[in-house]
N, C-alpha and C. Protein backbone atom coordinates (compact mmCIF):
# COMPACT_ATOMS: atom_id res chain seq x y z
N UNK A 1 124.23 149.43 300.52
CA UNK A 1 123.58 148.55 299.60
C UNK A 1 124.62 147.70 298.89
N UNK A 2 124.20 146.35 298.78
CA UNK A 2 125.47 145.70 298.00
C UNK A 2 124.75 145.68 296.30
N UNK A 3 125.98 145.63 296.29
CA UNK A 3 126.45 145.35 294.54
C UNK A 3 125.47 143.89 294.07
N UNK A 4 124.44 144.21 293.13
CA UNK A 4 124.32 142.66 292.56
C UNK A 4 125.37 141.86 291.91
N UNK A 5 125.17 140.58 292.09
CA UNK A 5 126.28 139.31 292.41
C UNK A 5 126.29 138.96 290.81
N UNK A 6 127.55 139.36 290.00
CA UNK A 6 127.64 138.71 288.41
C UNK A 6 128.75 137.49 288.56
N UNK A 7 128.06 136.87 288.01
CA UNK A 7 128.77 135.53 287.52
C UNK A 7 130.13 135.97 287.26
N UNK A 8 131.20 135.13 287.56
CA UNK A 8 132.84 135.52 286.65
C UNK A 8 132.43 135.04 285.20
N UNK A 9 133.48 136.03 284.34
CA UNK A 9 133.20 135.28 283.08
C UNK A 9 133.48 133.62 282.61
N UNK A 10 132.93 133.48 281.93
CA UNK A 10 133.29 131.81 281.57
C UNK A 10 134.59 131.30 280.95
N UNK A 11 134.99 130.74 281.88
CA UNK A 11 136.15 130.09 281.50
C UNK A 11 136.34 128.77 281.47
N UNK A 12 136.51 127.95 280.84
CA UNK A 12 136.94 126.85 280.87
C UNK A 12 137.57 126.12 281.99
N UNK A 13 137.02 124.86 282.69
CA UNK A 13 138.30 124.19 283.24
C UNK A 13 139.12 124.56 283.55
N UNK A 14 140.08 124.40 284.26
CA UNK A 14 141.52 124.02 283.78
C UNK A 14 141.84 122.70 283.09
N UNK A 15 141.37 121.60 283.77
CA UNK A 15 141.66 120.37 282.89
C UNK A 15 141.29 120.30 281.62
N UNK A 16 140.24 121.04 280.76
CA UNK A 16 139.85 121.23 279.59
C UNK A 16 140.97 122.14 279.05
N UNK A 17 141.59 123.22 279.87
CA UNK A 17 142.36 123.88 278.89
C UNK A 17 143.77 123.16 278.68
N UNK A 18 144.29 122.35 279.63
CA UNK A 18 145.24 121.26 279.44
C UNK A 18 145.29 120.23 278.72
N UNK A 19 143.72 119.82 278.51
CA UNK A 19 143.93 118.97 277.64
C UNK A 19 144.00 119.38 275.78
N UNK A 20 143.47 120.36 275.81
CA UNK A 20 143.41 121.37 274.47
C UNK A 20 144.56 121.59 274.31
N UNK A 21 145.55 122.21 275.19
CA UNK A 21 147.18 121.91 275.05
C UNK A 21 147.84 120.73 274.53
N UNK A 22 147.50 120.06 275.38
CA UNK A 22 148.15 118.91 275.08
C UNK A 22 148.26 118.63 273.29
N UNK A 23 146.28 118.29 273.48
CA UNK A 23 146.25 117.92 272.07
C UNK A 23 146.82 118.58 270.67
N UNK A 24 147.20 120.09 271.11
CA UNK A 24 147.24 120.62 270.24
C UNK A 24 149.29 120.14 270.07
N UNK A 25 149.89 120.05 271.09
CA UNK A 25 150.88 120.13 271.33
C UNK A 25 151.59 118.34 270.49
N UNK A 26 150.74 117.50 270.70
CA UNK A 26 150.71 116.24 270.12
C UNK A 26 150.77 116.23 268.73
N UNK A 27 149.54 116.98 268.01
CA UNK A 27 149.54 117.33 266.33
C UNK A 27 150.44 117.59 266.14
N UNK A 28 150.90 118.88 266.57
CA UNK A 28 152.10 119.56 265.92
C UNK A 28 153.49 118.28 265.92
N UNK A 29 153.85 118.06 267.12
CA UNK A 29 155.02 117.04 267.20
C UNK A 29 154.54 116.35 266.04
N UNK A 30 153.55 115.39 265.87
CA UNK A 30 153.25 114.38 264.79
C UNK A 30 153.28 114.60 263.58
N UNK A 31 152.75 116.44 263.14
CA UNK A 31 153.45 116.10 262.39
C UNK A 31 154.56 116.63 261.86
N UNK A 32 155.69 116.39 262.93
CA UNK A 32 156.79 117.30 262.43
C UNK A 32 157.56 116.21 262.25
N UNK A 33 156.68 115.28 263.55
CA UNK A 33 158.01 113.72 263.12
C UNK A 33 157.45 113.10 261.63
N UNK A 34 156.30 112.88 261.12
CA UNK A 34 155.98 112.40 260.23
C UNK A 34 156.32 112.69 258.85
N UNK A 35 157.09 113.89 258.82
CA UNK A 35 158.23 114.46 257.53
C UNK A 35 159.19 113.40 256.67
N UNK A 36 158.96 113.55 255.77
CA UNK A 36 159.89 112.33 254.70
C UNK A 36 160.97 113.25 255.04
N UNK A 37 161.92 112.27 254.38
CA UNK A 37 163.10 112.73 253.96
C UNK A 37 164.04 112.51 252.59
N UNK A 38 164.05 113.63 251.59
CA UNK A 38 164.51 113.24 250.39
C UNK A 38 165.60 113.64 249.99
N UNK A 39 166.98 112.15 249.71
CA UNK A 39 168.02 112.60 249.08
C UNK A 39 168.02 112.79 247.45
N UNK A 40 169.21 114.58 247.49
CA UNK A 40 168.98 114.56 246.44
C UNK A 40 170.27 114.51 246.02
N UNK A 41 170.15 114.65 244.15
CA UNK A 41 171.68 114.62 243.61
C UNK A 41 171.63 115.83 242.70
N UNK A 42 172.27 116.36 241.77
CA UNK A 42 172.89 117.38 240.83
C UNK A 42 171.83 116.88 239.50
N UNK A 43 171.12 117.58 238.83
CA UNK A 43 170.61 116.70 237.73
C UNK A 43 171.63 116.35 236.60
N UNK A 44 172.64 116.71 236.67
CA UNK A 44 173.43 116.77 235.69
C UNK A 44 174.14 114.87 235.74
N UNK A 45 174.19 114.58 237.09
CA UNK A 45 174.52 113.40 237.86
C UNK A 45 173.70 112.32 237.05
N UNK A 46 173.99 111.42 236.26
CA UNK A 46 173.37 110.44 235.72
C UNK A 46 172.80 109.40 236.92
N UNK A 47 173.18 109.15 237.99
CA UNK A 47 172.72 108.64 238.96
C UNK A 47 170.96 109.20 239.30
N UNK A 48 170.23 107.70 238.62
CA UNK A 48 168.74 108.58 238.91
C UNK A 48 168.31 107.95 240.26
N UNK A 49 168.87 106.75 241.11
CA UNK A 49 167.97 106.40 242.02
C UNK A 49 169.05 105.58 242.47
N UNK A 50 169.32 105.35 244.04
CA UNK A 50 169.92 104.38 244.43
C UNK A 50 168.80 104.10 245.83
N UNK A 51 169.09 102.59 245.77
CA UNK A 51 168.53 101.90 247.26
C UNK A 51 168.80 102.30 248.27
N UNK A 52 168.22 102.44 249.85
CA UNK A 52 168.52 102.42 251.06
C UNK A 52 170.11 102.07 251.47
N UNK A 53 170.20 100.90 250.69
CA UNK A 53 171.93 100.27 250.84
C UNK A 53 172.94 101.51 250.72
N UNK A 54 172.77 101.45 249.61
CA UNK A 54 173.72 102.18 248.67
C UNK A 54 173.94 103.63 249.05
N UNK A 55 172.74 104.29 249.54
CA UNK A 55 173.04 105.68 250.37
C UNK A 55 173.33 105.23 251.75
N UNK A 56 172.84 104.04 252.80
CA UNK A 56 173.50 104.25 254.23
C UNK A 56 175.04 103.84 253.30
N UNK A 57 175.95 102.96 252.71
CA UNK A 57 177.16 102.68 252.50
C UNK A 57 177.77 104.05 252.35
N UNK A 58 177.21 105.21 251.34
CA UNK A 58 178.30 106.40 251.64
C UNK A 58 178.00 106.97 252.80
N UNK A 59 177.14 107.00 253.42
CA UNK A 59 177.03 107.84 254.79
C UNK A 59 177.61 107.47 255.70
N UNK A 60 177.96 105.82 255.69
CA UNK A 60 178.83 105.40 256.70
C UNK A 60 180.33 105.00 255.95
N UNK A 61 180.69 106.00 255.19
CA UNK A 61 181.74 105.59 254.86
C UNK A 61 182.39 104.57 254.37
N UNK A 62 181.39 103.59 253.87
CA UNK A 62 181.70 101.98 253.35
C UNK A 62 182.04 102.01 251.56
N UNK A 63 181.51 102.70 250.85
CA UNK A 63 181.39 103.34 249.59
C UNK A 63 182.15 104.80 249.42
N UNK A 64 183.09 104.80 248.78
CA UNK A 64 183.55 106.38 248.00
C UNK A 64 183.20 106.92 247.02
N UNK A 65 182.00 106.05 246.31
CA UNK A 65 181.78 106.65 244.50
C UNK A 65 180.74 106.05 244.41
N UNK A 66 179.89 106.39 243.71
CA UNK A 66 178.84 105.99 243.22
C UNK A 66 178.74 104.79 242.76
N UNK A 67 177.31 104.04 242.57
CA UNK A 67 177.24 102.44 242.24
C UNK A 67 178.38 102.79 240.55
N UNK A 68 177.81 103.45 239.80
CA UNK A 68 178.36 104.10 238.60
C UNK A 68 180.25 104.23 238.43
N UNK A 69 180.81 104.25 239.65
CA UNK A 69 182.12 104.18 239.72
C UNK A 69 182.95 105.81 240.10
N UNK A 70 181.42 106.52 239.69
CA UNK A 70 181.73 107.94 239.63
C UNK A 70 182.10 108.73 241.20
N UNK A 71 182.92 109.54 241.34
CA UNK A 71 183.21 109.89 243.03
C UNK A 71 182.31 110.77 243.54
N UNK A 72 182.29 110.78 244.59
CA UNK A 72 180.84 111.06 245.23
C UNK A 72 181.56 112.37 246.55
N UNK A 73 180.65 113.35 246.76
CA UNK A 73 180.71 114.31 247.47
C UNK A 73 179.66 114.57 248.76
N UNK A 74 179.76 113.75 249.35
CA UNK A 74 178.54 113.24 250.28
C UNK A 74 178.43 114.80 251.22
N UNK A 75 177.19 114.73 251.65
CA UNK A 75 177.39 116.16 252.69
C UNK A 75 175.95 115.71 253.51
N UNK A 76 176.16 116.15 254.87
CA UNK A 76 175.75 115.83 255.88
C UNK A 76 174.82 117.49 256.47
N UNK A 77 173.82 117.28 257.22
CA UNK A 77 173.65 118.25 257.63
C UNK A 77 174.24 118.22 259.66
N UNK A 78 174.14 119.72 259.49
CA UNK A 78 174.52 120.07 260.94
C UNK A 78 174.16 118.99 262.36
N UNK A 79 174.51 118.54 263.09
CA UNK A 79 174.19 117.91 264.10
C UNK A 79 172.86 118.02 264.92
N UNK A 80 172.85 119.84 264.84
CA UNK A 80 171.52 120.12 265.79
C UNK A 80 170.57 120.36 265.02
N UNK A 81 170.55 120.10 263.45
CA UNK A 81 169.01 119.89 262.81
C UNK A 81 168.34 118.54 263.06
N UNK A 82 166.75 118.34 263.21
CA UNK A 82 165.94 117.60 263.13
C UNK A 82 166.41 116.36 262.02
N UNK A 83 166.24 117.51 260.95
CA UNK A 83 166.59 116.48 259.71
C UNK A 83 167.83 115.51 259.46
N UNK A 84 168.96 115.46 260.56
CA UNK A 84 169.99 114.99 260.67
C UNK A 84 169.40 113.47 261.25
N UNK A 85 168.91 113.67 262.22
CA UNK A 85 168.54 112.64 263.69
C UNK A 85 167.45 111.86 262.75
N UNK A 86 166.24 112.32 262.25
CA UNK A 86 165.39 111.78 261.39
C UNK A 86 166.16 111.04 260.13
N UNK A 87 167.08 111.52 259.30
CA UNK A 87 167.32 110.63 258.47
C UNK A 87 168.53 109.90 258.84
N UNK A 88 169.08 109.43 259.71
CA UNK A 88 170.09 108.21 260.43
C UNK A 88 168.66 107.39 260.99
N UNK A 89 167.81 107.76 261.50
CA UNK A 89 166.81 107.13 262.33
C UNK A 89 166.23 106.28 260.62
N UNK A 90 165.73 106.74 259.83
CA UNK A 90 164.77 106.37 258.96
C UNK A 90 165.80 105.09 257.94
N UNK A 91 166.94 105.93 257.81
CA UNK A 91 167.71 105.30 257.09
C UNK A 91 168.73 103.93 257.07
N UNK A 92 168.85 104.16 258.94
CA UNK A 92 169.49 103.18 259.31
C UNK A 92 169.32 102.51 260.96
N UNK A 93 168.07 103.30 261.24
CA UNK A 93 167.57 103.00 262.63
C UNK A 93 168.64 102.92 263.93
N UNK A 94 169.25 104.03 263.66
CA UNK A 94 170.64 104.48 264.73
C UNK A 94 170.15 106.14 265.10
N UNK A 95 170.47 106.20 266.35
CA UNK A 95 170.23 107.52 267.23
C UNK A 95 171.26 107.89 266.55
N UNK A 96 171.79 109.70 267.06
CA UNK A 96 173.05 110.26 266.58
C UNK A 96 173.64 109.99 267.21
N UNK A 97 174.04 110.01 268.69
CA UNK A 97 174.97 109.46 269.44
C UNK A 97 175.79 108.35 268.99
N UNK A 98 175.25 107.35 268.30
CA UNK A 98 175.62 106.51 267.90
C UNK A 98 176.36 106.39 266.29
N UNK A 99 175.20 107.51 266.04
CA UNK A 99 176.44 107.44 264.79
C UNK A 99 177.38 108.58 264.49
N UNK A 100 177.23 109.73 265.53
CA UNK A 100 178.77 110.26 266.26
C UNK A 100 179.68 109.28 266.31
N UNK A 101 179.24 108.86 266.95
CA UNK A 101 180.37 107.66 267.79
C UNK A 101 181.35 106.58 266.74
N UNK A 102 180.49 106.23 265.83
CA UNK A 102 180.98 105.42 264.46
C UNK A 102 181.49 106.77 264.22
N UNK A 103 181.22 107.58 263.66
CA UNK A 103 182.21 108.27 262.92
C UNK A 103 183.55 108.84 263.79
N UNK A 104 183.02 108.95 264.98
CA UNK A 104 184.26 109.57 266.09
C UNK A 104 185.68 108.54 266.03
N UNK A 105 185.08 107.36 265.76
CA UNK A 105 186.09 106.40 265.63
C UNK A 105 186.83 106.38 264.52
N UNK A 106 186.01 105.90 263.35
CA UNK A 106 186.48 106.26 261.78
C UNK A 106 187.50 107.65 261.82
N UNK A 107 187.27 108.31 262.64
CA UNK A 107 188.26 109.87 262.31
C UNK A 107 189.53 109.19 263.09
N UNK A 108 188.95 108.83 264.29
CA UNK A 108 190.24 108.76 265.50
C UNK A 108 191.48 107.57 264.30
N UNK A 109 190.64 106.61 264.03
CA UNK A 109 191.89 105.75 263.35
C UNK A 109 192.42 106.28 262.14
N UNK A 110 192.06 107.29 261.40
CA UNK A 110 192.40 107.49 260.11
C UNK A 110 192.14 106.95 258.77
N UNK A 111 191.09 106.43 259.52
CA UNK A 111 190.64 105.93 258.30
C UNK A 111 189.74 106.16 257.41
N UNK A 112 189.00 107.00 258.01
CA UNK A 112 187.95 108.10 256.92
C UNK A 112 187.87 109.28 257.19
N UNK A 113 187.58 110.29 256.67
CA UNK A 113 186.43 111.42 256.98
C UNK A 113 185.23 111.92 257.37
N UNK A 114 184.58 112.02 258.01
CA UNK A 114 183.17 112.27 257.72
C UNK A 114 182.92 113.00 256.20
N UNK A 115 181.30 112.70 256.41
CA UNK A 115 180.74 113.59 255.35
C UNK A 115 181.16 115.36 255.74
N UNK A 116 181.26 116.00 254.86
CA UNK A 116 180.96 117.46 254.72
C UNK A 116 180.01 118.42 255.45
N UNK A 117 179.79 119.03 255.98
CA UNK A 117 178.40 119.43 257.14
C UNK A 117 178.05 120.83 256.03
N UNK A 118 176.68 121.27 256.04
CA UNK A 118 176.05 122.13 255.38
C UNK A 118 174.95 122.60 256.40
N UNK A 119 174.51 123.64 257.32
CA UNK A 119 173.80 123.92 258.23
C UNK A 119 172.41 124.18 257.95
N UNK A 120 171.99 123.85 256.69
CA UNK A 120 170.36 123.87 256.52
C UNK A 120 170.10 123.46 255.27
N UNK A 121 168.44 122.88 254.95
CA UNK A 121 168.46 122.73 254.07
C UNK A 121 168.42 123.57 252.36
N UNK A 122 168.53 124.61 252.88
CA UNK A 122 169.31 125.68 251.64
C UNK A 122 170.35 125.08 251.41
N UNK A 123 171.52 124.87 252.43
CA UNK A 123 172.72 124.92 251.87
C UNK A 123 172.87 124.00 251.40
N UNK A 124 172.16 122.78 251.84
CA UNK A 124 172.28 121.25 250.95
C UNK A 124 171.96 121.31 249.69
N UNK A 125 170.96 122.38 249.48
CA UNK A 125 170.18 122.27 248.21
C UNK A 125 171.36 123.10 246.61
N UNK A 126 172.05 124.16 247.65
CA UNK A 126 172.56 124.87 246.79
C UNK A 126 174.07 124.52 246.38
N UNK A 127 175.04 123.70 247.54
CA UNK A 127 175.90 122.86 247.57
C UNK A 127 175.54 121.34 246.49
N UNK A 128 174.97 121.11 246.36
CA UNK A 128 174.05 120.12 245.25
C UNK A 128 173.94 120.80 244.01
N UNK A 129 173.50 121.98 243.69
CA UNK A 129 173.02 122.27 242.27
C UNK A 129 174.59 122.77 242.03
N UNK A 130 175.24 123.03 242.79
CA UNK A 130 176.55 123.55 241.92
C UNK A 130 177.61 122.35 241.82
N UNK A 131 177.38 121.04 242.27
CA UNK A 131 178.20 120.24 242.36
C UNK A 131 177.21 118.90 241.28
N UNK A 132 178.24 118.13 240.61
CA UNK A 132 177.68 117.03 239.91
C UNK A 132 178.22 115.70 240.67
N UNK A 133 178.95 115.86 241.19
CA UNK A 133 179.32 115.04 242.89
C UNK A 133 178.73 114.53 243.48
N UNK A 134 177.71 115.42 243.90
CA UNK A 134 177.39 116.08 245.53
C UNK A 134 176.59 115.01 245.64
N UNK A 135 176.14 114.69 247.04
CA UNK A 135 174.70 113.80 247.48
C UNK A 135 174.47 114.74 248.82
N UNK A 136 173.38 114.45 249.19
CA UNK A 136 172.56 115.56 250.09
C UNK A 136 171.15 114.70 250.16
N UNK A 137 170.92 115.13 251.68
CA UNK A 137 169.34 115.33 252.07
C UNK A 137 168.92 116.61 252.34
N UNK A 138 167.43 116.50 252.35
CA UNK A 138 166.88 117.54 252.75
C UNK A 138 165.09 116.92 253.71
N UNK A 139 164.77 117.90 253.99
CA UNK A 139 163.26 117.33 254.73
C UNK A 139 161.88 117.92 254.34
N UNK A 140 162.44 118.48 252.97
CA UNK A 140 161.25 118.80 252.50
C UNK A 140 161.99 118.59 250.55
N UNK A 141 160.23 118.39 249.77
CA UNK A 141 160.92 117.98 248.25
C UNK A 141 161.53 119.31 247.68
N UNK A 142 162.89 119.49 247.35
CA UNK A 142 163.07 120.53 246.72
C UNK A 142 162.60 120.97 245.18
N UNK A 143 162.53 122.47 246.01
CA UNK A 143 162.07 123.23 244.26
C UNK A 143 163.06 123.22 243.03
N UNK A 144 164.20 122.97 243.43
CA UNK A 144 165.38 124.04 242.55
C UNK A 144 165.60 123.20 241.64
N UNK A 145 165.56 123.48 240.32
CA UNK A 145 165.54 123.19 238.86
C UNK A 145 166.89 122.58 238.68
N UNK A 146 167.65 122.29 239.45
CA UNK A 146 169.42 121.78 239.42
C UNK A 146 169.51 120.28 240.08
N UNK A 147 168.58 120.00 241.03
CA UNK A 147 168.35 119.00 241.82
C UNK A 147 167.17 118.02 240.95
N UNK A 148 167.46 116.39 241.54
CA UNK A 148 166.30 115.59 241.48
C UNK A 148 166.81 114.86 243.07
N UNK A 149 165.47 114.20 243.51
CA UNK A 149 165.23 113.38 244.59
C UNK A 149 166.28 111.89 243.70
N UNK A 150 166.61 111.18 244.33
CA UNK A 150 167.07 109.95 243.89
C UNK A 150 166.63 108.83 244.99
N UNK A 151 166.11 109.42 246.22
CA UNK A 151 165.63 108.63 247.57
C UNK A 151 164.37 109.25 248.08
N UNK A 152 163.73 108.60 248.37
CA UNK A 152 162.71 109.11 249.57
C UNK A 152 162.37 108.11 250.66
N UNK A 153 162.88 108.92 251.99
CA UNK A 153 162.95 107.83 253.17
C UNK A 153 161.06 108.01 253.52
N UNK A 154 160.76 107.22 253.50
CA UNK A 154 159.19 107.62 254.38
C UNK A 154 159.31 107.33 255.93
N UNK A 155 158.28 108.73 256.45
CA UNK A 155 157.98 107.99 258.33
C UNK A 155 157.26 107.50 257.97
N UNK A 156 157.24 106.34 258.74
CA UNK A 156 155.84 105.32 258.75
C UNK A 156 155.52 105.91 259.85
N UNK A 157 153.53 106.13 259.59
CA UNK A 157 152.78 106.53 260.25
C UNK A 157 152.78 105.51 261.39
């Protein structure tokens, strides 16, 4: 005697479950690219706000001190964070490669330094509250009672 015949259970597509991937896979990227980016300073730092200018000039080494005259402790994050590539992109519409490359040069002639490297945004945050120097980004608004924002890069949607 045979077995009565049951349906397999219901499953979806495949092209329905690919596209549910996808979509889901799209949000997330969007919104990870869609993250501001906010530099901050020391609150102690009378510097409450500078322009787009004025922060790409210390990042590219064009500026040593603040509009204020005051010297400046610029710090950079790690190469292989997001938040590195996003704020050269937002700030000055240059890939990293490229602005490796400016700085690879600036070192090779002797004529500058890079910024300082700090490997997350903790360390930017905490390298900042102990310094009245310091300048820093981060990719999210910080909490810490030592810091203010002085920039906010926006993604445009």
């Amino acid at each position: 005697m045979r077995a009565p015949h049951r349906p397999p259970p219901h499953r979806p597509p495949p092209h329905r479950l690919l596209r549910a991937c996808l979509a889901l896979c799209c949000a997330l990227a969007w919104g990870v690219a869609q993250a501001d980016i906010f530099v901050i300073v020391n609150n102690a730092n009378p510097v409450r706000q500078l322009s787009n200018q004025e922060v790409a000039d210390l990042y590219l080494g064009r500026a040593r001190n603040y509009p204020n005259g005051a010297p400046v402790q610029i710090l950079d994050q790690a190469n292989s964070r997001s938040e590195r590539e996003q704020f050269f992109r937002l700030l000055l519409n240059m890939p990293l490669a490229q602005v490796n490359a400016y700085w690879a040069r600036l070192t090779f002639t002797g004529r500058q330094s890079p910024p300082e490297v700090r490997n997350d945004d903790q360390a930017v945050v905490a390298s900042v509250s102990r310094s009245v120097q310091a300048i820093g980004y981060v990719g999210s608004r910080p909490q810490h009672p030592d810091v203010h924002v002085i920039l906010q890069l926006h993604d445009s949607p």
